[in-house]
PDB file of N, CA and C in Angstrom:
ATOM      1  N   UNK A   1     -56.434  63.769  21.696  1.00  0.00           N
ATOM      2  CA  UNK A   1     -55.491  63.271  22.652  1.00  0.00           C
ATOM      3  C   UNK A   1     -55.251  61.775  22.442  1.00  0.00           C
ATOM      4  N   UNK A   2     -56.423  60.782  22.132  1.00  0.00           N
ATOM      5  CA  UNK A   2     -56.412  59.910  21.665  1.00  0.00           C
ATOM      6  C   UNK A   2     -55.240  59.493  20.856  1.00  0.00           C
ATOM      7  N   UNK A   3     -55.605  60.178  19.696  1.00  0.00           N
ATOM      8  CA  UNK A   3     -54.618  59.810  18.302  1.00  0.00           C
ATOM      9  C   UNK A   3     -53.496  60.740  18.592  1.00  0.00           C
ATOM     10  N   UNK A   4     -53.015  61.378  19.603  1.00  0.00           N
ATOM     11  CA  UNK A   4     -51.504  61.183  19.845  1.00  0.00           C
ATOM     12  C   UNK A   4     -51.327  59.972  20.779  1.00  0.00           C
ATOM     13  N   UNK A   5     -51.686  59.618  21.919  1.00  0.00           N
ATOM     14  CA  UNK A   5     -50.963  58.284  22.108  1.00  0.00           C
ATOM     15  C   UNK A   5     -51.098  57.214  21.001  1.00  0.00           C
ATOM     16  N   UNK A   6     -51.959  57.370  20.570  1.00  0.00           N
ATOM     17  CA  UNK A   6     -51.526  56.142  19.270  1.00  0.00           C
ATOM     18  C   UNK A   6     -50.619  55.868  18.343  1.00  0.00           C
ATOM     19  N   UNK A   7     -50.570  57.259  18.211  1.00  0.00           N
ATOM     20  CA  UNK A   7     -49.244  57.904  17.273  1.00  0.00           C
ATOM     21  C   UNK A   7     -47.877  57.322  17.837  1.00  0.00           C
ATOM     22  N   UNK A   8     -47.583  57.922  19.254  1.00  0.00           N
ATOM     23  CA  UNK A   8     -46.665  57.640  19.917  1.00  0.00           C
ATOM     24  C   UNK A   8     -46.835  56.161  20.386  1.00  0.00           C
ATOM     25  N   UNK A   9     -47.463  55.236  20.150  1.00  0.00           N
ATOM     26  CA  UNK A   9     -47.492  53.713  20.290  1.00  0.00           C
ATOM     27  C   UNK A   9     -46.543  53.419  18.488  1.00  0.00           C
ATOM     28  N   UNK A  10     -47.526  53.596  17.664  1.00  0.00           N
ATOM     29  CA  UNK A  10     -46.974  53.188  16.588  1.00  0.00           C
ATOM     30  C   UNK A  10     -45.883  53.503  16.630  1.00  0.00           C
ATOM     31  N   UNK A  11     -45.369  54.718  16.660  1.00  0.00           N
ATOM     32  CA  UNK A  11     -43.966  55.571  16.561  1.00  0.00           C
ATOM     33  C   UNK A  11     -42.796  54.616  17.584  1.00  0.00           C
ATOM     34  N   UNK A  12     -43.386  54.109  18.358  1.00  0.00           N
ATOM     35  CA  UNK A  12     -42.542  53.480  19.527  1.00  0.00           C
ATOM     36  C   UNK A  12     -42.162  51.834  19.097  1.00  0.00           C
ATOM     37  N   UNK A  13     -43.502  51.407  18.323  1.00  0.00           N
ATOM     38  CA  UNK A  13     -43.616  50.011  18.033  1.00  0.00           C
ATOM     39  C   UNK A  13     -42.469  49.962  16.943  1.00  0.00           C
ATOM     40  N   UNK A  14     -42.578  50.868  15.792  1.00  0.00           N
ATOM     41  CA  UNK A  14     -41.853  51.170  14.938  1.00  0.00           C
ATOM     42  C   UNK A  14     -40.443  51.290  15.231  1.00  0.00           C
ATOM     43  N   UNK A  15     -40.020  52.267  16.201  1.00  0.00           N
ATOM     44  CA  UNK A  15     -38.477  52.280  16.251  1.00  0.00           C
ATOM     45  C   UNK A  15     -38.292  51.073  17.149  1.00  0.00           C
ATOM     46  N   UNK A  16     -39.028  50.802  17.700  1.00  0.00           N
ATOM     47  CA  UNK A  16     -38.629  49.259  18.613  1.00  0.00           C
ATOM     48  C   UNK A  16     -38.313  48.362  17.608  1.00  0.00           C
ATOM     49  N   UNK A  17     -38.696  48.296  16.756  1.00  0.00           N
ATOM     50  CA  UNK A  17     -38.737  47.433  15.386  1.00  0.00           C
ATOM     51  C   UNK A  17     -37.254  47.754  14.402  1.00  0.00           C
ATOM     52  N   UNK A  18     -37.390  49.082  14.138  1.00  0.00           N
ATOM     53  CA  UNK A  18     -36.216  49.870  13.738  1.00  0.00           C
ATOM     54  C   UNK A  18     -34.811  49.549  14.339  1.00  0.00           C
ATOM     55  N   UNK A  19     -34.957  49.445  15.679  1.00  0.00           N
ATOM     56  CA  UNK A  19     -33.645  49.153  16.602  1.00  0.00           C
ATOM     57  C   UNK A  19     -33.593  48.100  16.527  1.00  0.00           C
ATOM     58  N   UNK A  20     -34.418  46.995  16.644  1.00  0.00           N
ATOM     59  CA  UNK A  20     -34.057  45.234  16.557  1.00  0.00           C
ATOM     60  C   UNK A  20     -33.476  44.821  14.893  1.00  0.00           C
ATOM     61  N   UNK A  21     -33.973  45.278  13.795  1.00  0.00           N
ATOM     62  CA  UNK A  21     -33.548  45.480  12.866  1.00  0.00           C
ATOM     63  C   UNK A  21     -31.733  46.206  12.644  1.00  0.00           C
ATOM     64  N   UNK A  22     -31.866  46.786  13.177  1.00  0.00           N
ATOM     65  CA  UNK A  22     -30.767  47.629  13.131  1.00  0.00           C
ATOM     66  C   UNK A  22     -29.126  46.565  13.719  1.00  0.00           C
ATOM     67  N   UNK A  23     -29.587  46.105  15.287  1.00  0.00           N
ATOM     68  CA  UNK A  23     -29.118  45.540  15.642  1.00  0.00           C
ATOM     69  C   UNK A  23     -28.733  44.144  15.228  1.00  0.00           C
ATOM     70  N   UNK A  24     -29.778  43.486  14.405  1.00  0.00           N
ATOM     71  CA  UNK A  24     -29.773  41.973  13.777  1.00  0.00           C
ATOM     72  C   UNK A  24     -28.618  42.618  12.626  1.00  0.00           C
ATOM     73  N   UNK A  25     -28.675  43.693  11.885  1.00  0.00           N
ATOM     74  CA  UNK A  25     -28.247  43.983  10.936  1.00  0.00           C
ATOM     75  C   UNK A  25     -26.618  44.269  11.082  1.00  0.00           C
ATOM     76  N   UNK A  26     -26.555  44.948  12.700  1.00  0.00           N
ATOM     77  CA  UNK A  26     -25.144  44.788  12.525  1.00  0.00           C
ATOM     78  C   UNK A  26     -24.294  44.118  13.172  1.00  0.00           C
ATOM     79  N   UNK A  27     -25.161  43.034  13.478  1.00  0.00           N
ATOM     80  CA  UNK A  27     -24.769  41.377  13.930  1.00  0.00           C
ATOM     81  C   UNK A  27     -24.080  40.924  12.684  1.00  0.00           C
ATOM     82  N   UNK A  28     -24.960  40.543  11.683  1.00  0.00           N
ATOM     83  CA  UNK A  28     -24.512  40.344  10.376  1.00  0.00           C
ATOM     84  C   UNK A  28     -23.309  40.900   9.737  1.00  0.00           C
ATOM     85  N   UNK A  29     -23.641  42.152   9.993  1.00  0.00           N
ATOM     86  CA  UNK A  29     -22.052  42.457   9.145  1.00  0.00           C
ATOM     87  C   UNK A  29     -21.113  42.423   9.459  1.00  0.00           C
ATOM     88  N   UNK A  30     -20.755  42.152  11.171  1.00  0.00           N
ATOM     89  CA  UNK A  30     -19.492  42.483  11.219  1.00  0.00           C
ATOM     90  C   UNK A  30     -19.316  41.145  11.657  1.00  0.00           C
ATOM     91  N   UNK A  31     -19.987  40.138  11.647  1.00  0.00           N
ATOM     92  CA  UNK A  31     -19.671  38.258  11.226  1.00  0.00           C
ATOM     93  C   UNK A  31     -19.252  38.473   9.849  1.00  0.00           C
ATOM     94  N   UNK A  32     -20.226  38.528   8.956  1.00  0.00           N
ATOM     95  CA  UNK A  32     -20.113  38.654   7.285  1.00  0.00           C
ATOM     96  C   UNK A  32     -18.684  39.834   7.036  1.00  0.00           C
ATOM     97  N   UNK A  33     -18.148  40.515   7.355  1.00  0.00           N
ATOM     98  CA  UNK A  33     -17.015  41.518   7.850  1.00  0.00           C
ATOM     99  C   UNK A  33     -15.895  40.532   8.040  1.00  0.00           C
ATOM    100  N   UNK A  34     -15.751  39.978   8.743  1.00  0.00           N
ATOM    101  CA  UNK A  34     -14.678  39.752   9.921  1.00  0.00           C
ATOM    102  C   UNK A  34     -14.778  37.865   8.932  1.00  0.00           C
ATOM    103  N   UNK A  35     -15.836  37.121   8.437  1.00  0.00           N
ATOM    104  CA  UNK A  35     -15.197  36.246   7.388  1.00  0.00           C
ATOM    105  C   UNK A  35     -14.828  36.713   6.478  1.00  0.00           C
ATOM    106  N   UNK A  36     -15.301  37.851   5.729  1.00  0.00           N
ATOM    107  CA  UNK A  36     -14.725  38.267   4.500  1.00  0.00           C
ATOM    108  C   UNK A  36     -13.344  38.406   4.901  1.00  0.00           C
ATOM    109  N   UNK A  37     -12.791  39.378   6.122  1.00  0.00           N
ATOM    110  CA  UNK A  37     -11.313  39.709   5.931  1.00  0.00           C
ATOM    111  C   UNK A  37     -10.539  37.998   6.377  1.00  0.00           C
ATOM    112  N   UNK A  38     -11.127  36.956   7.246  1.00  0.00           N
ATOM    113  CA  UNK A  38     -10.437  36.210   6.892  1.00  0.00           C
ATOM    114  C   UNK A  38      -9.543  35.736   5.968  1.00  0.00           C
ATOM    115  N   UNK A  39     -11.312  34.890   5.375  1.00  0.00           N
ATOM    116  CA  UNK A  39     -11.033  34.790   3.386  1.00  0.00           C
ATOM    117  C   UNK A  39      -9.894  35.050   2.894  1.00  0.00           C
ATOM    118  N   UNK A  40     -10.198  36.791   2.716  1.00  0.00           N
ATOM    119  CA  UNK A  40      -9.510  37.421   1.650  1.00  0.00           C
ATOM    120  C   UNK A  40      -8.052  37.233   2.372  1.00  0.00           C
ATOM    121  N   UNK A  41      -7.222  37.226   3.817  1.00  0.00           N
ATOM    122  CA  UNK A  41      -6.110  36.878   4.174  1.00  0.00           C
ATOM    123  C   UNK A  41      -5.579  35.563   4.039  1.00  0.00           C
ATOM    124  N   UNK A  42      -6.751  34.920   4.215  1.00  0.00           N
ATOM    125  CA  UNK A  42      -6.688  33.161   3.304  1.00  0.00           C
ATOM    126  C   UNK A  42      -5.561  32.886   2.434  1.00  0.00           C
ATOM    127  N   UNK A  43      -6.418  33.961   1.346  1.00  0.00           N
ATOM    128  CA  UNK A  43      -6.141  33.624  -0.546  1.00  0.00           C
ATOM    129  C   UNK A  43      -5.278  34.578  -0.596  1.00  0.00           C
ATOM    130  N   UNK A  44      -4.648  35.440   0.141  1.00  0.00           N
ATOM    131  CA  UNK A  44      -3.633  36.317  -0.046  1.00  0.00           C
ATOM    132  C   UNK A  44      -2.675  35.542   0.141  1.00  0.00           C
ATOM    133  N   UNK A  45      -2.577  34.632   1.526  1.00  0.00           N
ATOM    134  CA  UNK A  45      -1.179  34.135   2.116  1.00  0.00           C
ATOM    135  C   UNK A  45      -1.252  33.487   0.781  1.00  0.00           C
ATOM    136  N   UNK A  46      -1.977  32.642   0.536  1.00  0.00           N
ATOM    137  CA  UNK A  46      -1.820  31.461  -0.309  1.00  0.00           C
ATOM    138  C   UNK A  46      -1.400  31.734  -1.919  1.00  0.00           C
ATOM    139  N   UNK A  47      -1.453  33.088  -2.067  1.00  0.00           N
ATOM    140  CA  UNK A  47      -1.016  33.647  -3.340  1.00  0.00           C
ATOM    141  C   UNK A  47       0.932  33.767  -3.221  1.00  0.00           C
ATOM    142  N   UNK A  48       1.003  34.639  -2.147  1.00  0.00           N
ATOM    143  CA  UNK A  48       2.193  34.919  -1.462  1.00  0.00           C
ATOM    144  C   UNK A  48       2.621  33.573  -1.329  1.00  0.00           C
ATOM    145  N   UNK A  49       2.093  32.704  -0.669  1.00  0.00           N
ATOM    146  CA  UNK A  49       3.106  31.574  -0.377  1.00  0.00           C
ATOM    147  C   UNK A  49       3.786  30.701  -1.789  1.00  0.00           C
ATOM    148  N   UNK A  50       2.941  30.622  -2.726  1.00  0.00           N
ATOM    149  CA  UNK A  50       2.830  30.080  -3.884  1.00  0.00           C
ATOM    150  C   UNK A  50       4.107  31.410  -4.849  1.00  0.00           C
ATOM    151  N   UNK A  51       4.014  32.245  -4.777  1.00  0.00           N
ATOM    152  CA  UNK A  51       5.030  33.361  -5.036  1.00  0.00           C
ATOM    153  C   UNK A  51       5.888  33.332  -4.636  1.00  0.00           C
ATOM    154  N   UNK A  52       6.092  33.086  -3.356  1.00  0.00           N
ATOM    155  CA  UNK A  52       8.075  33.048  -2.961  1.00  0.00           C
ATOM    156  C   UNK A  52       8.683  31.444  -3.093  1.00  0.00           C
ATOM    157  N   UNK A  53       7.784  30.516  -3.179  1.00  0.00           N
ATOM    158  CA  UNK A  53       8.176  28.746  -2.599  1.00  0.00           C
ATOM    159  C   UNK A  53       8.046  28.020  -4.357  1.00  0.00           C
ATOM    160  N   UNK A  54       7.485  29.195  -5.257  1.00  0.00           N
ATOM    161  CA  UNK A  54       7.522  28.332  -6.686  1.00  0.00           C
ATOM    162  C   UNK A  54       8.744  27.995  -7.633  1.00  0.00           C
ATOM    163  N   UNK A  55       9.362  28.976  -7.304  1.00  0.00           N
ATOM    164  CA  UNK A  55      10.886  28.902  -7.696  1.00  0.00           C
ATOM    165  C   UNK A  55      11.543  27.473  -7.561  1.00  0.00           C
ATOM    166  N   UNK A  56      11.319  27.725  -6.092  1.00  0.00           N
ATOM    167  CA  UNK A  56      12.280  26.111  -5.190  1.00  0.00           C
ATOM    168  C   UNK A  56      11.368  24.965  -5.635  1.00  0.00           C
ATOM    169  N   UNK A  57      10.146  24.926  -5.845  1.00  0.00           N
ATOM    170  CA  UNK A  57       9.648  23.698  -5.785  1.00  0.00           C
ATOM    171  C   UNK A  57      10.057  23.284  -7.258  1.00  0.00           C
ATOM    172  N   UNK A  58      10.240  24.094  -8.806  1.00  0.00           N
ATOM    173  CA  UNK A  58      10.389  23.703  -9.804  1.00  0.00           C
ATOM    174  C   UNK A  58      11.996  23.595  -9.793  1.00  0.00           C
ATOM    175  N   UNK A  59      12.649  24.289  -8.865  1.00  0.00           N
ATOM    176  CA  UNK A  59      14.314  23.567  -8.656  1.00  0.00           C
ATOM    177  C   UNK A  59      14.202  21.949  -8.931  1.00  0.00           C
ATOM    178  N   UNK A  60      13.586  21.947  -7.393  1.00  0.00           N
ATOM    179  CA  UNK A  60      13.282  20.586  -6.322  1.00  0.00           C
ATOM    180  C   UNK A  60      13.022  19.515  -7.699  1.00  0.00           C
ATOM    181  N   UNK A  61      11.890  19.810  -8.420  1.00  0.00           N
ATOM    182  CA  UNK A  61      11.742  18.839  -9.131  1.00  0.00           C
ATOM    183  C   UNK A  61      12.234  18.450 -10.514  1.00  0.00           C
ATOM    184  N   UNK A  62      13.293  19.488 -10.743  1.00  0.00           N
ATOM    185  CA  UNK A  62      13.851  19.684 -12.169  1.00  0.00           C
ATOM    186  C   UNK A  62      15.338  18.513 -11.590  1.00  0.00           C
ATOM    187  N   UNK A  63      15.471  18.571 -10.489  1.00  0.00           N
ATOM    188  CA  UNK A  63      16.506  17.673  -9.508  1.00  0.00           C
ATOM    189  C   UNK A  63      16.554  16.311  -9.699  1.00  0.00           C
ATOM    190  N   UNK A  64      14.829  16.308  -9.443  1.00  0.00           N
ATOM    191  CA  UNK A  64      14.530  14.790  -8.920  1.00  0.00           C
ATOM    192  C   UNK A  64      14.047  14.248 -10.518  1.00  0.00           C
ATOM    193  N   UNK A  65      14.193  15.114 -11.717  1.00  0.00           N
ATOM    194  CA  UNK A  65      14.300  14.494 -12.964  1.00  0.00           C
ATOM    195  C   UNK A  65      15.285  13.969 -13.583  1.00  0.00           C
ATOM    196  N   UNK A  66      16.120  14.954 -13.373  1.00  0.00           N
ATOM    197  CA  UNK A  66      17.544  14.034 -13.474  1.00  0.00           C
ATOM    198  C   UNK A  66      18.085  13.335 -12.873  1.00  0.00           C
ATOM    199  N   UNK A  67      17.729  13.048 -11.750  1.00  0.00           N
ATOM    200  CA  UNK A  67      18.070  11.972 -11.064  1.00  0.00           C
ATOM    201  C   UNK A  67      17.362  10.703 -11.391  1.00  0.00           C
ATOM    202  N   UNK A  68      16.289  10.419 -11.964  1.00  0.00           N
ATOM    203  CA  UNK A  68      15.146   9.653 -12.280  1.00  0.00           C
ATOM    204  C   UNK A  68      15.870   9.092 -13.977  1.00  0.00           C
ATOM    205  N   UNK A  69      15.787  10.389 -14.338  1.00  0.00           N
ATOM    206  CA  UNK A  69      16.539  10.202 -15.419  1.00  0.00           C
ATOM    207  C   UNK A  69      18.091   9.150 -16.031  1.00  0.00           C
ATOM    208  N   UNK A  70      18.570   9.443 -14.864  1.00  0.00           N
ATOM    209  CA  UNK A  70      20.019   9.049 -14.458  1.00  0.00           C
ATOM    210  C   UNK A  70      19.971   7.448 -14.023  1.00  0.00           C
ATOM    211  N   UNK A  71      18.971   7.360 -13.558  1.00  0.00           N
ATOM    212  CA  UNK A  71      18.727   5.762 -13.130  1.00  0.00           C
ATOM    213  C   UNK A  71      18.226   5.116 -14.244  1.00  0.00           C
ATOM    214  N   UNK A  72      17.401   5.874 -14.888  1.00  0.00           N
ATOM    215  CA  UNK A  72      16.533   5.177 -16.405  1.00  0.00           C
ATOM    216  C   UNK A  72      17.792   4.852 -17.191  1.00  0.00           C
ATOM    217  N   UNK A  73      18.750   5.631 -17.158  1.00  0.00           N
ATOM    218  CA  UNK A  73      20.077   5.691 -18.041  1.00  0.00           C
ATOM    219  C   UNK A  73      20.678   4.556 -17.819  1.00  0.00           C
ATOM    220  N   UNK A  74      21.199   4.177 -16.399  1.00  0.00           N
ATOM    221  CA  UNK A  74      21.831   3.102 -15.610  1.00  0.00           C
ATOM    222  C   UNK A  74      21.220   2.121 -16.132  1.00  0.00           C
ATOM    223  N   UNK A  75      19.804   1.817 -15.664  1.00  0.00           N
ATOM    224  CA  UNK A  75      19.122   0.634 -15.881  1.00  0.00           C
ATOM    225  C   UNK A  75      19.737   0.152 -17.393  1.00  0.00           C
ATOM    226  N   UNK A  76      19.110   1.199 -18.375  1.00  0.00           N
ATOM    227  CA  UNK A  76      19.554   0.613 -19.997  1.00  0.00           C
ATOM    228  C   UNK A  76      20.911   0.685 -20.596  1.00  0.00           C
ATOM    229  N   UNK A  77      21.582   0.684 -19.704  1.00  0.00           N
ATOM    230  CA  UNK A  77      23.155   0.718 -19.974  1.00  0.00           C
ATOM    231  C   UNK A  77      23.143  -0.964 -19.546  1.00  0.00           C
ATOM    232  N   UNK A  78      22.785  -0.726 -18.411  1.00  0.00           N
ATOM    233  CA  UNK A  78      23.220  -2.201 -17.876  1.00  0.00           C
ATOM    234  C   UNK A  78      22.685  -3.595 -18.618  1.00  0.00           C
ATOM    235  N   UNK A  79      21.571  -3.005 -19.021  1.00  0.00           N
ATOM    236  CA  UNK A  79      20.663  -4.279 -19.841  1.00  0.00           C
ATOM    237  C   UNK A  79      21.258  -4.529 -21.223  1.00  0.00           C
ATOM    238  N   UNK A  80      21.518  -3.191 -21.828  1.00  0.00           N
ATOM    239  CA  UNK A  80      22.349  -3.303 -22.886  1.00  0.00           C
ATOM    240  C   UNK A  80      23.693  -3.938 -23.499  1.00  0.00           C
ATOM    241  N   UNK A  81      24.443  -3.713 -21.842  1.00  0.00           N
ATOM    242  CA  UNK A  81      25.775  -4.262 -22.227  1.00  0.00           C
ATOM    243  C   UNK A  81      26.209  -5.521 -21.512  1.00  0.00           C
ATOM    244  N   UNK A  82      24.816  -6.051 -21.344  1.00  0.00           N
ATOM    245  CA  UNK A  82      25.079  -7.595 -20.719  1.00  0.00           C
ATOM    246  C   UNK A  82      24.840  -8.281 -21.837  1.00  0.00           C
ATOM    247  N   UNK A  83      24.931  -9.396 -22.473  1.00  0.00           N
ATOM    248  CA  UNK A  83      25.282 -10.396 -23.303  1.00  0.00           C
ATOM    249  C   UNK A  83      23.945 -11.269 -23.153  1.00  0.00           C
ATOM    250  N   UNK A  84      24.238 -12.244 -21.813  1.00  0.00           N
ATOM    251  CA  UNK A  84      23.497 -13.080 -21.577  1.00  0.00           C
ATOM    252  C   UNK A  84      22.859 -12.323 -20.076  1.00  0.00           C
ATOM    253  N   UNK A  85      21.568 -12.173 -19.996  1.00  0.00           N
ATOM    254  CA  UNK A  85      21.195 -11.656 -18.632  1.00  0.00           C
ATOM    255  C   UNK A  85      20.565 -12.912 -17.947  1.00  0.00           C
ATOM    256  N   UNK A  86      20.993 -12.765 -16.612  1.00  0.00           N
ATOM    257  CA  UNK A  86      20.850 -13.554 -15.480  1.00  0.00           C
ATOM    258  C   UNK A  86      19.916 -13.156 -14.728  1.00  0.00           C
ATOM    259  N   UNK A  87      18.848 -13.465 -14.652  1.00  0.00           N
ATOM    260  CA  UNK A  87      17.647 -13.015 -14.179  1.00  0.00           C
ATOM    261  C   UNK A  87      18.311 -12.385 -12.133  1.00  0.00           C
ATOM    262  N   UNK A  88      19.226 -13.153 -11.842  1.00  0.00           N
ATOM    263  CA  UNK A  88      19.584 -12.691 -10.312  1.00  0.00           C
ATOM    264  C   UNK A  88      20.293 -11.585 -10.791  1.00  0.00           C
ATOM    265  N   UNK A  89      20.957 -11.340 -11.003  1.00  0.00           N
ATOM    266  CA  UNK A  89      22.048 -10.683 -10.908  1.00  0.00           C
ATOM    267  C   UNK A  89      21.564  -9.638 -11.701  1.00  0.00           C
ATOM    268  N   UNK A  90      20.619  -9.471 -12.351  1.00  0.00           N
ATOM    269  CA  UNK A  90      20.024  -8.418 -12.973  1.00  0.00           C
ATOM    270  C   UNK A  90      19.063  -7.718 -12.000  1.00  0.00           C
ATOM    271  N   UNK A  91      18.700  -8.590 -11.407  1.00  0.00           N
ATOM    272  CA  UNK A  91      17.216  -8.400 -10.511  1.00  0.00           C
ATOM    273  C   UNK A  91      18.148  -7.507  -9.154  1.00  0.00           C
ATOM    274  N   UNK A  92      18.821  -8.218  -8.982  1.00  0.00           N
ATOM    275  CA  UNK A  92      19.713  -7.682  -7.551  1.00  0.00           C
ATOM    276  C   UNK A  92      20.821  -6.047  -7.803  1.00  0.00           C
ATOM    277  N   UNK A  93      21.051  -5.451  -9.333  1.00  0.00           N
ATOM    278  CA  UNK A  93      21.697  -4.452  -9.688  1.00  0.00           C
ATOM    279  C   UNK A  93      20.346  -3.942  -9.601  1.00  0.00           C
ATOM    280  N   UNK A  94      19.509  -4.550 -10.297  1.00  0.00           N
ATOM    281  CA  UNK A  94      18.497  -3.283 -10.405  1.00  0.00           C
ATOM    282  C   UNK A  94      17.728  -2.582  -9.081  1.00  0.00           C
ATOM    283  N   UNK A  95      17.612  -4.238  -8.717  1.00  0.00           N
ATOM    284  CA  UNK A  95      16.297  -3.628  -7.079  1.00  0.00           C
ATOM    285  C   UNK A  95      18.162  -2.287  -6.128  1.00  0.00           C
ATOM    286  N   UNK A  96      19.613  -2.775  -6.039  1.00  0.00           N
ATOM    287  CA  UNK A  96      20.160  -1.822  -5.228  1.00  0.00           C
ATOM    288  C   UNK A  96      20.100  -0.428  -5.992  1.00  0.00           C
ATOM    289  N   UNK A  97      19.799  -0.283  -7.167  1.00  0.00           N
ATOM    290  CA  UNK A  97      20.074   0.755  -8.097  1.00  0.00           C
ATOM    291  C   UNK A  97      18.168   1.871  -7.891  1.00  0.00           C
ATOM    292  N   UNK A  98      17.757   0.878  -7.370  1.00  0.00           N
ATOM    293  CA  UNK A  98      16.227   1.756  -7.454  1.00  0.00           C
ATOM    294  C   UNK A  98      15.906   2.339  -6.203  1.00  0.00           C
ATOM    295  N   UNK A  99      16.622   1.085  -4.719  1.00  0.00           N
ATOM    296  CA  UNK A  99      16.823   1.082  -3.587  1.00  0.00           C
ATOM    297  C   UNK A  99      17.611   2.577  -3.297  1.00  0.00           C
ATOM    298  N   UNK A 100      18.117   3.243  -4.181  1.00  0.00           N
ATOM    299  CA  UNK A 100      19.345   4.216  -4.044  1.00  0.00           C
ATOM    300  C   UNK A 100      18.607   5.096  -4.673  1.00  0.00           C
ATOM    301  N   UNK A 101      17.953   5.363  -5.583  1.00  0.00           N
ATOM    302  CA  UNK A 101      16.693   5.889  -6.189  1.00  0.00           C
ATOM    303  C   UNK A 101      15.692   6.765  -4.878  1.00  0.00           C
ATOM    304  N   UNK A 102      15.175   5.299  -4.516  1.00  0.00           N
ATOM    305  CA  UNK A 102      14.309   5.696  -3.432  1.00  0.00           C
ATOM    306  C   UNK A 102      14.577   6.376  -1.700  1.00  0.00           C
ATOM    307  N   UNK A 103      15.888   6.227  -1.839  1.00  0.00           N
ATOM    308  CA  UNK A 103      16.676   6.881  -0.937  1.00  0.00           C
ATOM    309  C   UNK A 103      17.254   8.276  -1.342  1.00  0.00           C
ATOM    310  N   UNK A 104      17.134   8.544  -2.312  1.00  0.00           N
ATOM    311  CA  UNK A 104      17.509  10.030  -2.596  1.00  0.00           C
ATOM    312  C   UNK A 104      16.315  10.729  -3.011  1.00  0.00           C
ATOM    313  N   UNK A 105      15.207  10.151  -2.932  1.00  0.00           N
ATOM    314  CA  UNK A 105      13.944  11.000  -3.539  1.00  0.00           C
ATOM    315  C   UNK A 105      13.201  11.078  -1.992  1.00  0.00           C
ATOM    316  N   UNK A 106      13.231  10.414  -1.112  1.00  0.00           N
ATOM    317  CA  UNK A 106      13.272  10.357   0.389  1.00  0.00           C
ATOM    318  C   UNK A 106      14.169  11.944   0.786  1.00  0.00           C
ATOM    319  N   UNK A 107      15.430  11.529   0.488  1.00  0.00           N
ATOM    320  CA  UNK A 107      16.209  13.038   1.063  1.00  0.00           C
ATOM    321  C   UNK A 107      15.546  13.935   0.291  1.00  0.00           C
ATOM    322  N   UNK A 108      15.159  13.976  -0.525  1.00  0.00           N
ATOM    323  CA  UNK A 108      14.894  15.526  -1.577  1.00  0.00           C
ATOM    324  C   UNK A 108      13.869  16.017  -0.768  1.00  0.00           C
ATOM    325  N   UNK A 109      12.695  14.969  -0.576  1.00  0.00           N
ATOM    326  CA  UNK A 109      11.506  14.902   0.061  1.00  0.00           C
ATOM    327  C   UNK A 109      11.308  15.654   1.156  1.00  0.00           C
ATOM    328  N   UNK A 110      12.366  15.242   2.192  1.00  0.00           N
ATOM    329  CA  UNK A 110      12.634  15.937   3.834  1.00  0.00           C
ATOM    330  C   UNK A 110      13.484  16.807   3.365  1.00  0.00           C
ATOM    331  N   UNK A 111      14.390  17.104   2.927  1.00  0.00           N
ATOM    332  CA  UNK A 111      15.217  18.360   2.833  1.00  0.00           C
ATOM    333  C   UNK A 111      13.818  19.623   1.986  1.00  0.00           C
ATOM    334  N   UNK A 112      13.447  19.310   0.593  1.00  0.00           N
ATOM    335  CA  UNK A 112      12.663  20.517   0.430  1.00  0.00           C
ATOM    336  C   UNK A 112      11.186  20.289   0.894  1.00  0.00           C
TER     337      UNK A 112
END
């Protein structure tokens, strides 16, 4: 009679043990669960977002090359076909010519 209540102690200690286990265990997973599906919705958007917005962004900047471009052009036109350069009057085409530069790379900026 003895060594059945003992039995039924161990047996009890055991699933008491079994159930706290059990329970720690599915604490864990469905934290470890529920970041994984974060995550993985994370790096999905961010795949997706990078998939529909890559197009426009290599527009955007194929734009703002020729436009960059277009000023590099200006600049050495202008330097070229001056004679004698005047440090003002060079200084003052160039700073409104970069000024206009930086005002359209501003719009590109807020528009895309």
């Amino acid at each position: 009679m003895e060594l059945e209540l003992e039995d039924q102690e161990d047996r009890s200690k055991c699933s008491k043990c079994l159930e706290k286990f059990r329970k720690v265990l599915t604490f864990l997973l469905s934290h470890i669960g529920l970041i994984s599906l974060v995550v993985g919705y994370c790096i999905m958007g961010a795949f997706t977002f990078e998939a529909l917005e890559s197009s426009h962004e290599l527009q955007v900047k194929r734009n703002m090359t020729q436009v960059r471009q277009a000023v590099t052009q200006y600049l050495w036109t202008m330097t070229k076909n001056t004679h004698l350069i005047r440090e003002e009057i060079w200084l003052q085409n160039t700073t409104y010519r970069l000024q206009e530069f930086e005002t359209d790379l501003l719009r590109a900026m807020k528009k895309g």
